[in-house]
C-alpha atoms as a PDB file:
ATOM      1  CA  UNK A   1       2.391 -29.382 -13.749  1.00  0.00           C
ATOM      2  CA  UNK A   2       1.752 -27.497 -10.558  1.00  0.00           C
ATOM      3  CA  UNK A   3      -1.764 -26.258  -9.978  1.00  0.00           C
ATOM      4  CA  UNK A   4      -2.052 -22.628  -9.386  1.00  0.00           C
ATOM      5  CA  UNK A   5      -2.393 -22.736  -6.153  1.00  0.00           C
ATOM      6  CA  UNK A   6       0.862 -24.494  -5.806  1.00  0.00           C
ATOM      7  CA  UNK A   7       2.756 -21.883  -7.859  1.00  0.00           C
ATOM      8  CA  UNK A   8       1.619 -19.269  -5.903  1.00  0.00           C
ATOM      9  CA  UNK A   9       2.420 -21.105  -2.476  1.00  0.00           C
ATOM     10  CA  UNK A  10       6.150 -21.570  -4.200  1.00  0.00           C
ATOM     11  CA  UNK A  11       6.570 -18.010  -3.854  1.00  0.00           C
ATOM     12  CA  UNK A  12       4.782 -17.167  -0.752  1.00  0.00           C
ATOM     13  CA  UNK A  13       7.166 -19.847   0.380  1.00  0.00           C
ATOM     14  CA  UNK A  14      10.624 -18.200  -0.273  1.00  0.00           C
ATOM     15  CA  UNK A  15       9.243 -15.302   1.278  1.00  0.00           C
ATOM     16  CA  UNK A  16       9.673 -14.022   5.312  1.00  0.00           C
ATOM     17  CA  UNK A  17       8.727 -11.578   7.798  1.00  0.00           C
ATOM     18  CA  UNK A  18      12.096 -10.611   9.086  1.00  0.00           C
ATOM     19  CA  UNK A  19      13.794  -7.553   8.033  1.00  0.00           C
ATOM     20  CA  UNK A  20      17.825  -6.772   8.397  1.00  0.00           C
ATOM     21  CA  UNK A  21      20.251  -5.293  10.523  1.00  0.00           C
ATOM     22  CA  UNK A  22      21.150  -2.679   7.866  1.00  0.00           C
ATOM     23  CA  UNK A  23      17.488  -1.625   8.592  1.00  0.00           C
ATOM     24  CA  UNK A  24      17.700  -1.453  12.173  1.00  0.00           C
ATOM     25  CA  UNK A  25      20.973   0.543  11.965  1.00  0.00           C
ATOM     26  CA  UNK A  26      18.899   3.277  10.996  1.00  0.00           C
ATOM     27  CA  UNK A  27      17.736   4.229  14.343  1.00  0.00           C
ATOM     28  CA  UNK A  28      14.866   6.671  15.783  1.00  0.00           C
ATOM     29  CA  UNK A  29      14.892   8.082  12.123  1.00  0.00           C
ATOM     30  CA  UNK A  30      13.150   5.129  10.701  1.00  0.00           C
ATOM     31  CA  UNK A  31       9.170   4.601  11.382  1.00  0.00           C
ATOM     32  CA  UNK A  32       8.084   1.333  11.141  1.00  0.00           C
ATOM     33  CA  UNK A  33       4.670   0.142   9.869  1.00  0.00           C
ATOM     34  CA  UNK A  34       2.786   0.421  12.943  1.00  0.00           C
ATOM     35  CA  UNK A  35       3.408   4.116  12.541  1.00  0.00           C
ATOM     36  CA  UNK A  36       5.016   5.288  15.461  1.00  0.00           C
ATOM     37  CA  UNK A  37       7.299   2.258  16.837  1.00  0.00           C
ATOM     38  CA  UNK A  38      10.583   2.823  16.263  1.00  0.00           C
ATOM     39  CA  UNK A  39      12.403  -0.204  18.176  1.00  0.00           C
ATOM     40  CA  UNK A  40      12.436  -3.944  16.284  1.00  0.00           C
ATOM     41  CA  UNK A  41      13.586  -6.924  17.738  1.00  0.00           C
ATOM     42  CA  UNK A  42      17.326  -7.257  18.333  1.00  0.00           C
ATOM     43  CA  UNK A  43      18.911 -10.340  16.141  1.00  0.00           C
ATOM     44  CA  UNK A  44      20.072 -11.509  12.652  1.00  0.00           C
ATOM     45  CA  UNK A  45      17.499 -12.490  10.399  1.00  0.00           C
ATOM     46  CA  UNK A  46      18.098 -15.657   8.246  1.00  0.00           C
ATOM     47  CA  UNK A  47      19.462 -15.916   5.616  1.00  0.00           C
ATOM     48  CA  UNK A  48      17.929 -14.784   1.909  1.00  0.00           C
ATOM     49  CA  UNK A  49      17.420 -17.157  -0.740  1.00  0.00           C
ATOM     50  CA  UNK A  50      16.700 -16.547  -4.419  1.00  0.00           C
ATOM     51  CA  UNK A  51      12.897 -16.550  -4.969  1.00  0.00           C
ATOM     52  CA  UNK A  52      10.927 -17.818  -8.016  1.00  0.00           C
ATOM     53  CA  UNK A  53       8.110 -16.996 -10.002  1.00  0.00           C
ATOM     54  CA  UNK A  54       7.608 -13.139  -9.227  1.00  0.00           C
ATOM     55  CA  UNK A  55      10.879 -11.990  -8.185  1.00  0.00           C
ATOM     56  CA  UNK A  56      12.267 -13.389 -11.767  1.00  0.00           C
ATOM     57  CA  UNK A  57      10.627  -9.808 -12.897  1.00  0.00           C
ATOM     58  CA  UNK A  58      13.733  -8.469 -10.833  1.00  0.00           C
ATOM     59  CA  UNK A  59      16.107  -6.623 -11.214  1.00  0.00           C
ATOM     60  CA  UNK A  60      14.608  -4.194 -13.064  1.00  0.00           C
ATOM     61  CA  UNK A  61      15.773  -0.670 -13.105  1.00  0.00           C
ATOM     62  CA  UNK A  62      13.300   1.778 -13.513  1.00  0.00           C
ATOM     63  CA  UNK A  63      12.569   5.411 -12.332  1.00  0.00           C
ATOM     64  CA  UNK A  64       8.588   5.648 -12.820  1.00  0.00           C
ATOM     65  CA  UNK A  65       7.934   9.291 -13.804  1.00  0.00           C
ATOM     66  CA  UNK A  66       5.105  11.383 -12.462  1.00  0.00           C
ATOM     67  CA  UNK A  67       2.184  11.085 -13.324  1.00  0.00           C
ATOM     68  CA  UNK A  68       0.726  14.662 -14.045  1.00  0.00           C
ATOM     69  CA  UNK A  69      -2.760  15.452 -12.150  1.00  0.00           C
ATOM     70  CA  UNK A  70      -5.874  16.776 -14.064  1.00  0.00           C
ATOM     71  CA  UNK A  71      -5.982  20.709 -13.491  1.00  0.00           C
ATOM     72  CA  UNK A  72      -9.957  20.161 -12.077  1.00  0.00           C
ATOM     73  CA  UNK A  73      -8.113  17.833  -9.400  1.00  0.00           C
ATOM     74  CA  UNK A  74      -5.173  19.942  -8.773  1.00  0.00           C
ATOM     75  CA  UNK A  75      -7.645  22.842  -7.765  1.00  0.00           C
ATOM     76  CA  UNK A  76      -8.996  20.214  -4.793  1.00  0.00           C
ATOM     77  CA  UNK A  77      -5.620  20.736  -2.871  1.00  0.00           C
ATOM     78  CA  UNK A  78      -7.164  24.491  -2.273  1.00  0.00           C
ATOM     79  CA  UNK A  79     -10.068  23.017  -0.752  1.00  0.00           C
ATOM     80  CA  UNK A  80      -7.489  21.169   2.233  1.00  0.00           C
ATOM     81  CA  UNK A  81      -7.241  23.036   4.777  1.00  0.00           C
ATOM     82  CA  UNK A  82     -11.062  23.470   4.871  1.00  0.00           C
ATOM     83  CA  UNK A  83     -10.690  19.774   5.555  1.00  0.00           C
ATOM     84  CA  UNK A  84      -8.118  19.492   7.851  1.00  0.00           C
ATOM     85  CA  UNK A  85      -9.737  21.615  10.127  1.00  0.00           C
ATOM     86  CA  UNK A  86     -12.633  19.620   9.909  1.00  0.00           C
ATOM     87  CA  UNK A  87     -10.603  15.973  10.444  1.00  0.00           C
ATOM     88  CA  UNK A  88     -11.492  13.844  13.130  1.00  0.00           C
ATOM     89  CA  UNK A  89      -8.095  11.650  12.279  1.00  0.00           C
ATOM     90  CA  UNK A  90      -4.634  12.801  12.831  1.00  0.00           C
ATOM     91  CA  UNK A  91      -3.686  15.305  10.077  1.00  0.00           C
ATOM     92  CA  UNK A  92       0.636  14.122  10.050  1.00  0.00           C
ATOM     93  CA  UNK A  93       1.675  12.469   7.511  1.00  0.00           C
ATOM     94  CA  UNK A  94       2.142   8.997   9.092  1.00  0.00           C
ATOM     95  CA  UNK A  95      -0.423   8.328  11.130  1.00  0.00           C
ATOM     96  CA  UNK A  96      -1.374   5.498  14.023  1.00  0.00           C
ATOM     97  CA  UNK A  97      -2.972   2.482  13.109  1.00  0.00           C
ATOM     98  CA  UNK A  98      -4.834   1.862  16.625  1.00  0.00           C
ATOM     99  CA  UNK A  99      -7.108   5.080  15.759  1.00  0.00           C
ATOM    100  CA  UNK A 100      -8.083   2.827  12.983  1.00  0.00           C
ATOM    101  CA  UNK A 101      -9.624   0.044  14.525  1.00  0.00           C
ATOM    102  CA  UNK A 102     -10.676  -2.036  11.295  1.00  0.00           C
ATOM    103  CA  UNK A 103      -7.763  -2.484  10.158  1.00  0.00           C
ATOM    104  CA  UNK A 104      -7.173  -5.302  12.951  1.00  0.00           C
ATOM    105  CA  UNK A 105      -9.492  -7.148  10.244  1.00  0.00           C
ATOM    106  CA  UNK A 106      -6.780  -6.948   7.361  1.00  0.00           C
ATOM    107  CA  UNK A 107      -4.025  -8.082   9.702  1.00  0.00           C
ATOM    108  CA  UNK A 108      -5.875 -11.387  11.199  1.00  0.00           C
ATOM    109  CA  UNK A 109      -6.981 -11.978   6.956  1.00  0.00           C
ATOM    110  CA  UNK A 110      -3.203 -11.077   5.342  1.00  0.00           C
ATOM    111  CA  UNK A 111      -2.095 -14.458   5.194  1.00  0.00           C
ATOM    112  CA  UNK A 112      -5.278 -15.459   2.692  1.00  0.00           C
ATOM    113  CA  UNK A 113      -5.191 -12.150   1.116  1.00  0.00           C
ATOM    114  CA  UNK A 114      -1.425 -12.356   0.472  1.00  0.00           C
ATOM    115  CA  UNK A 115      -1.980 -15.942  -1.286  1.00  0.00           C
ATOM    116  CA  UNK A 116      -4.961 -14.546  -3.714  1.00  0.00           C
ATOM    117  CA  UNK A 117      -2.704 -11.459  -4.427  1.00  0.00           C
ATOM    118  CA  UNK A 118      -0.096 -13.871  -5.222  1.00  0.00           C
ATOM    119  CA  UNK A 119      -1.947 -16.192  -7.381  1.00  0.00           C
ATOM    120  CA  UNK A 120      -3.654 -13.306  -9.499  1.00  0.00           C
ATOM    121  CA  UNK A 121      -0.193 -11.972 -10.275  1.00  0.00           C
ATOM    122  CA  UNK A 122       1.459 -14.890 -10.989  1.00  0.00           C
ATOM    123  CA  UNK A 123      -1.694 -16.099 -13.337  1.00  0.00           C
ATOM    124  CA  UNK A 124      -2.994 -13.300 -14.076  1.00  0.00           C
ATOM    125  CA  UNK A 125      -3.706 -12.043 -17.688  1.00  0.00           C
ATOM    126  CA  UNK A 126      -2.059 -10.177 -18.945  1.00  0.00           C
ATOM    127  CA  UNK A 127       0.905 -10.360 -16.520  1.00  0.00           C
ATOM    128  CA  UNK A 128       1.659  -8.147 -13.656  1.00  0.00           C
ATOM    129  CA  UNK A 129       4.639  -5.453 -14.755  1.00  0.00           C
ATOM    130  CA  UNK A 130       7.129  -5.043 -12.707  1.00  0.00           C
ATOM    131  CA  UNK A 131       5.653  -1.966 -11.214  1.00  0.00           C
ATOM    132  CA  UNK A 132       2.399  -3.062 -12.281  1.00  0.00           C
ATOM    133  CA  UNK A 133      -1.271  -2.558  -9.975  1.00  0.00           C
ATOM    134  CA  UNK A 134      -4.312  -5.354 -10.244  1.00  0.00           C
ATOM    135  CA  UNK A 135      -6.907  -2.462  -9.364  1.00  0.00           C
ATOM    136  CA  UNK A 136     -10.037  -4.020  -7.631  1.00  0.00           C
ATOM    137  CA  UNK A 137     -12.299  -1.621  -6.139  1.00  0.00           C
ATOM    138  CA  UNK A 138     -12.665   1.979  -7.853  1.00  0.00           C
ATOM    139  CA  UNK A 139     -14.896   5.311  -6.796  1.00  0.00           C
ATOM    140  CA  UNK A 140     -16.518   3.549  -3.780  1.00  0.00           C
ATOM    141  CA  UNK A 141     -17.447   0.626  -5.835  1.00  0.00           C
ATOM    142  CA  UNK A 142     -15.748  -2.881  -6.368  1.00  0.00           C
ATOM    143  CA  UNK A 143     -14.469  -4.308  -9.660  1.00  0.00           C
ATOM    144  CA  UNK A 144     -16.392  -7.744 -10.177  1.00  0.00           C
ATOM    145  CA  UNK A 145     -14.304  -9.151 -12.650  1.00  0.00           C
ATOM    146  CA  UNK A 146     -11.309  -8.708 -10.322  1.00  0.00           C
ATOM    147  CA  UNK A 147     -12.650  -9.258  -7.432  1.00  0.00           C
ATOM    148  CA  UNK A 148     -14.716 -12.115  -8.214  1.00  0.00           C
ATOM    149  CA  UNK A 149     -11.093 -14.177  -8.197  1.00  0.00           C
ATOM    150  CA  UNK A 150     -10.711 -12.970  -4.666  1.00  0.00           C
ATOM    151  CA  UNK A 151     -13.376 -13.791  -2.056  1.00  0.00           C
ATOM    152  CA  UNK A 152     -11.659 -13.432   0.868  1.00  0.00           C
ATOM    153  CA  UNK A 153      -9.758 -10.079  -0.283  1.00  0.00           C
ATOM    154  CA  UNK A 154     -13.439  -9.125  -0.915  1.00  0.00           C
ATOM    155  CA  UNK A 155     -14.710  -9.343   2.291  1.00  0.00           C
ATOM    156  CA  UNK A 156     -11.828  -8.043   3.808  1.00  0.00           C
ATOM    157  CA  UNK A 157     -12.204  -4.719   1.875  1.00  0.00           C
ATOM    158  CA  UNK A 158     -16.253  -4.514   1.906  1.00  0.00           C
ATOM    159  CA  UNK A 159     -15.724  -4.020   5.837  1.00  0.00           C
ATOM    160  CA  UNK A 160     -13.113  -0.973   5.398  1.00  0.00           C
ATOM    161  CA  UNK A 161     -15.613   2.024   6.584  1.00  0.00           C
ATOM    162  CA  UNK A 162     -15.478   4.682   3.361  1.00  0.00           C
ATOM    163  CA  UNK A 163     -13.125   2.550   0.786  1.00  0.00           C
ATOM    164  CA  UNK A 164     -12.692   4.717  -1.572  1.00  0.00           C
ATOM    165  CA  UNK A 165     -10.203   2.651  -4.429  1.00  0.00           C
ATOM    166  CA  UNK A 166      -7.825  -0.787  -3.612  1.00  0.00           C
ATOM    167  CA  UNK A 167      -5.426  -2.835  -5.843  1.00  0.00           C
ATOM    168  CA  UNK A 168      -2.471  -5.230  -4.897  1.00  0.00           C
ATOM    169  CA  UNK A 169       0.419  -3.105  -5.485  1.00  0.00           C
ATOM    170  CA  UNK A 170       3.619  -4.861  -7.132  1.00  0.00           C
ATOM    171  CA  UNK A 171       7.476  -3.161  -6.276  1.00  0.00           C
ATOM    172  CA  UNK A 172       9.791  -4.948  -8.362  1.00  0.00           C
ATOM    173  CA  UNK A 173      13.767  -4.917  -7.432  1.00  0.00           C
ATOM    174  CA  UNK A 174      15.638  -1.730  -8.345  1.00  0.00           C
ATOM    175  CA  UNK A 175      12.211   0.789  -8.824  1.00  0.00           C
ATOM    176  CA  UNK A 176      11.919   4.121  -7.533  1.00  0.00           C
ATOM    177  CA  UNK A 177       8.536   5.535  -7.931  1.00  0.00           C
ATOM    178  CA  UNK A 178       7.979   9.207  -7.315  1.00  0.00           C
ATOM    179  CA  UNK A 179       3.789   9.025  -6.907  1.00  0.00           C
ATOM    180  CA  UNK A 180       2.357  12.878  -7.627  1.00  0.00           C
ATOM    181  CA  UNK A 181       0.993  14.306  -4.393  1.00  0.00           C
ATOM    182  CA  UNK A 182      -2.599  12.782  -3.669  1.00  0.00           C
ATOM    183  CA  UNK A 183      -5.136  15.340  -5.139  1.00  0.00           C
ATOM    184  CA  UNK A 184      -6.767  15.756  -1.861  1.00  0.00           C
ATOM    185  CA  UNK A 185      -6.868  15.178   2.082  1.00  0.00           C
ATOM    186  CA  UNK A 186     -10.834  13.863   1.191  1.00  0.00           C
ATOM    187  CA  UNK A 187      -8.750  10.347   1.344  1.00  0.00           C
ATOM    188  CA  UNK A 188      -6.492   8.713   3.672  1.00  0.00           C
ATOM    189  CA  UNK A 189      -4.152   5.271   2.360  1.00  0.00           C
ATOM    190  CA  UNK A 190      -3.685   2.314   3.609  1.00  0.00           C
ATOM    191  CA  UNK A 191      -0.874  -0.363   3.055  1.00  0.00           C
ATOM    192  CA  UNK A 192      -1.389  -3.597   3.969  1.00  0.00           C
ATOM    193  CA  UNK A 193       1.897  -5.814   3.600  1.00  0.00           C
ATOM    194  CA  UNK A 194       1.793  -9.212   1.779  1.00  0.00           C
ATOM    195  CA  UNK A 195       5.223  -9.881   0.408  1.00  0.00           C
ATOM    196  CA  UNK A 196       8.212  -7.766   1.734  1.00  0.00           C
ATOM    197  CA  UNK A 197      11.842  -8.130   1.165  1.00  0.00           C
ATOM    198  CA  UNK A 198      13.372  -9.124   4.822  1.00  0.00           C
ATOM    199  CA  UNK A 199      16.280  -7.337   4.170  1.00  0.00           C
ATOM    200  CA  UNK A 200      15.021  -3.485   4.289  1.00  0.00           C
ATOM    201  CA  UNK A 201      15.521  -2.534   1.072  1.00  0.00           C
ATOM    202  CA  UNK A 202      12.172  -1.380   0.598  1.00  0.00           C
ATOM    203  CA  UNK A 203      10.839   1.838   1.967  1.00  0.00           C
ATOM    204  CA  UNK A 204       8.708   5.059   1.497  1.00  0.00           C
ATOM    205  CA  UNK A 205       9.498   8.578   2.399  1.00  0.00           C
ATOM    206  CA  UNK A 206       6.532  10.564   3.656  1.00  0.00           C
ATOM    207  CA  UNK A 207       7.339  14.028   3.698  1.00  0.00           C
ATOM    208  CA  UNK A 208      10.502  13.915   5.816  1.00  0.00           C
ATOM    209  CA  UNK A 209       9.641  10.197   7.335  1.00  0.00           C
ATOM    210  CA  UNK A 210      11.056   7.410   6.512  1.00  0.00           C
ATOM    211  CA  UNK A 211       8.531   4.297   6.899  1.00  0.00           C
ATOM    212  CA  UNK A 212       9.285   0.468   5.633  1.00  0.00           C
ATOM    213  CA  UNK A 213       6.355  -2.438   5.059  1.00  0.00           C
ATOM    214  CA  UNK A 214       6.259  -5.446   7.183  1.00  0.00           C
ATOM    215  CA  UNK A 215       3.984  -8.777   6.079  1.00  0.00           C
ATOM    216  CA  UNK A 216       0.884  -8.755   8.090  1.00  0.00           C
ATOM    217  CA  UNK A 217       0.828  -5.156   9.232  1.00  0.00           C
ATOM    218  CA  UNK A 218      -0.738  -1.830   7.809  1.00  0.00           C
ATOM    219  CA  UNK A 219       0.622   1.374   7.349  1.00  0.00           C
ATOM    220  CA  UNK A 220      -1.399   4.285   7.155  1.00  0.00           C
ATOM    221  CA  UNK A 221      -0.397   7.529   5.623  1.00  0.00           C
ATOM    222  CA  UNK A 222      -1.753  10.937   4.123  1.00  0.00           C
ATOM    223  CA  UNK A 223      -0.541  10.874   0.783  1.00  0.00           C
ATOM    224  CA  UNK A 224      -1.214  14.515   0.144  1.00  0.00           C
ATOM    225  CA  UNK A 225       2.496  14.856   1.748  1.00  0.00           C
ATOM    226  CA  UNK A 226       5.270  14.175  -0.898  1.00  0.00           C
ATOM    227  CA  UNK A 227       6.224  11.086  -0.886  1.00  0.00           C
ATOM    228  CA  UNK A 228       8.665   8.660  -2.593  1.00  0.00           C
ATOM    229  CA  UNK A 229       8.876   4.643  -2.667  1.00  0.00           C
ATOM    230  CA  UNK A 230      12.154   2.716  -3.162  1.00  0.00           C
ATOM    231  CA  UNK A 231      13.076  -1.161  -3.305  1.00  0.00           C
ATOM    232  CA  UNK A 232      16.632  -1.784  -3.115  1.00  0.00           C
ATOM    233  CA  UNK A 233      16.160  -5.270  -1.904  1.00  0.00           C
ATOM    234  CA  UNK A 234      17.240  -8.845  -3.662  1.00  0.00           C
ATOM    235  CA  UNK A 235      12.871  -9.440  -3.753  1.00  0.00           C
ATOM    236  CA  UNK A 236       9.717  -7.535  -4.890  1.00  0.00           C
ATOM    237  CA  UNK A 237       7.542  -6.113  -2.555  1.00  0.00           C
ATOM    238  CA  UNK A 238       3.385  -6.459  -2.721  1.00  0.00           C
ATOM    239  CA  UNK A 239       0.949  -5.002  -0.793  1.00  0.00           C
ATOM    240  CA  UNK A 240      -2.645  -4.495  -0.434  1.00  0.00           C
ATOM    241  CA  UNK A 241      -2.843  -0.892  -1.074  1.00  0.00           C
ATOM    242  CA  UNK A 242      -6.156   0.879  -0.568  1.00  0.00           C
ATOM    243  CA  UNK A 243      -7.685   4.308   0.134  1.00  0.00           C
ATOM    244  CA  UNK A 244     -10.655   5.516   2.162  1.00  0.00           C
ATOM    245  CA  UNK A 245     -12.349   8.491   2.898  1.00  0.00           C
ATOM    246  CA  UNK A 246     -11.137  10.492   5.627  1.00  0.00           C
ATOM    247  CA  UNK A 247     -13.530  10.952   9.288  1.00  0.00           C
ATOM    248  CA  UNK A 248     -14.721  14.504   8.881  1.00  0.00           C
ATOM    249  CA  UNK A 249     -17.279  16.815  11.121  1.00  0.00           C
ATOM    250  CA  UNK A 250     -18.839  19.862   9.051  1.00  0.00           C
ATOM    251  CA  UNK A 251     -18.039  21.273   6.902  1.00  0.00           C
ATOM    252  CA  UNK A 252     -15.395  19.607   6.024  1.00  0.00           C
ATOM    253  CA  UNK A 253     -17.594  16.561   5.515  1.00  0.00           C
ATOM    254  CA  UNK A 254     -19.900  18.401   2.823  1.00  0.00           C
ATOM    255  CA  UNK A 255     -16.219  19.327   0.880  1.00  0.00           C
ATOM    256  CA  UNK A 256     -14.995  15.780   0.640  1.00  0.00           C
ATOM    257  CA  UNK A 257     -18.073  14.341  -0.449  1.00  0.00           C
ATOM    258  CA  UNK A 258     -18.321  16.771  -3.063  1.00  0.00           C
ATOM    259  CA  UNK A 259     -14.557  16.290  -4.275  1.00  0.00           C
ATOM    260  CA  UNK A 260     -15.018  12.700  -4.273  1.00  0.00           C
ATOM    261  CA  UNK A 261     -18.244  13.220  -6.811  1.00  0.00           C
ATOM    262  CA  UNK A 262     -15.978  15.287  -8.820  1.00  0.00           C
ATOM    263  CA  UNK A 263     -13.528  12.491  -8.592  1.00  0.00           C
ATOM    264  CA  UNK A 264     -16.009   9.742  -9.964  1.00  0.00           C
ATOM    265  CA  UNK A 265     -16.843  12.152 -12.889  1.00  0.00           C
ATOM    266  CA  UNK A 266     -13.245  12.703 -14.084  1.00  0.00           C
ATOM    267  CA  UNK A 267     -11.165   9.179 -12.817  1.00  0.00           C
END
């Protein structure tokens, strides 16, 4: 019987990086995960094949409701344009990776991360659900029985400046997901992509942006903007998805750091 190792490399191995033409046909309107680029490669990508293990969750179809914020939390989206105007980041909803120079770190580590990931949700008790999050760091501090399995997703995320929460993030075939608006611009998210469906299926609307996941990039967005995930593809999709806590000047600073006490005292 295959160690778990080798299970998990079965999947990673059925996996790719390349994403379709049906993708591409979508032009200038479609942001890709370096935020920004909207031209890929020209050229088929090969062909897909069935994939074990984790993508035997799929199809599923499911419409994950919304999840209703606390009223305490709700009241923190007052409090944003206080910290807009204090934001040393972009405030659009997608925004670039290069003016986040750590995450270089997650890409050169995604193909180790992406094989813990998949070993924790393919062994992992109990199971992953089809829409399911392994949570490993929350409120600024890191999960040790999760993260203990780990070590080199560890590391990875002890170096992100401000991390806030993480979790691998699992999008089964045929889920839409609706997330509630993030309860405040305090926090800026990060997707890092591990497992992604080469043939475009899966994507996120920001506001009025489209943006898809590709393995071994990051995506990073302001979730305060509605937002909306799909996966129409034959595969699941997992990522390495993570928040941190938005560069600020006064007072702005002062805000967040207050909202994300409030945040430890209520989540």
């Amino acid at each position: 019987m295959p160690g778990r190792r080798g299970r998990a490399g079965e999947v990673r191995n059925v996996m790719t990086k390349s994403m379709n033409a049906r993708a591409q046909s979508e032009g200038p309107g479609t942001i890709w995960h370096n935020s920004g680029e909207t031209d890929r490669p020209a050229g088929p990508p090969p062909p897909v094949r069935p994939a074990e293990a984790l993508v035997r969750l799929a199809p599923v179809t499911v419409s994950m409701p919304v999840s209703p914020v606390p009223p305490m939390l709700r009241a923190c989206r007052l409090l944003d344009g206080w910290i807009a105007g204090s934001s040393l980041a972009s405030n659009e909803p997608v925004l670039d990776v290069r003016d986040f120079g750590w995450t270089d770190a997650l890409r050169r580590d995604w193909s180790a991360i992406r094989d813990e990931a998949l070993t924790l949700a393919v062994e992992g008790t109990p199971p992953l659900a089809p829409c399911g999050i392994i949570p490993l760091w929350r409120n600024g501090r890191a999960l040790d029985d999760r993260i203990a399995a780990c070590p080199r997703t560890a590391e990875a995320l002890a170096a992100v400046p401000g991390l806030h929460d993480a979790g691998f993030a699992l999008l089964a075939p045929g889920a839409h997901v609706a997330p509630p608006r993030g309860a405040t611009k305090a926090l800026i998210s990060c997707h890092l992509g591990l497992v992604v469906p080469r043939d475009g299926g899966a994507r996120m609307r920001v506001r009025d942006r489209i943006v898809r996941w590709a393995e071994g990039q990051t995506l990073v967005f302001d979730d305060t903007f509605p937002h909306e995930v799909w996966n129409e593809a034959e595969a699941m999709r997992l990522v390495l998805r993570l928040r941190f806590v938005r560069p600020l000047r006064q007072p702005g600073r002062g805000i967040a750091n207050g909202i994300l006490r409030l945040f430890g005292a209520i989540l």
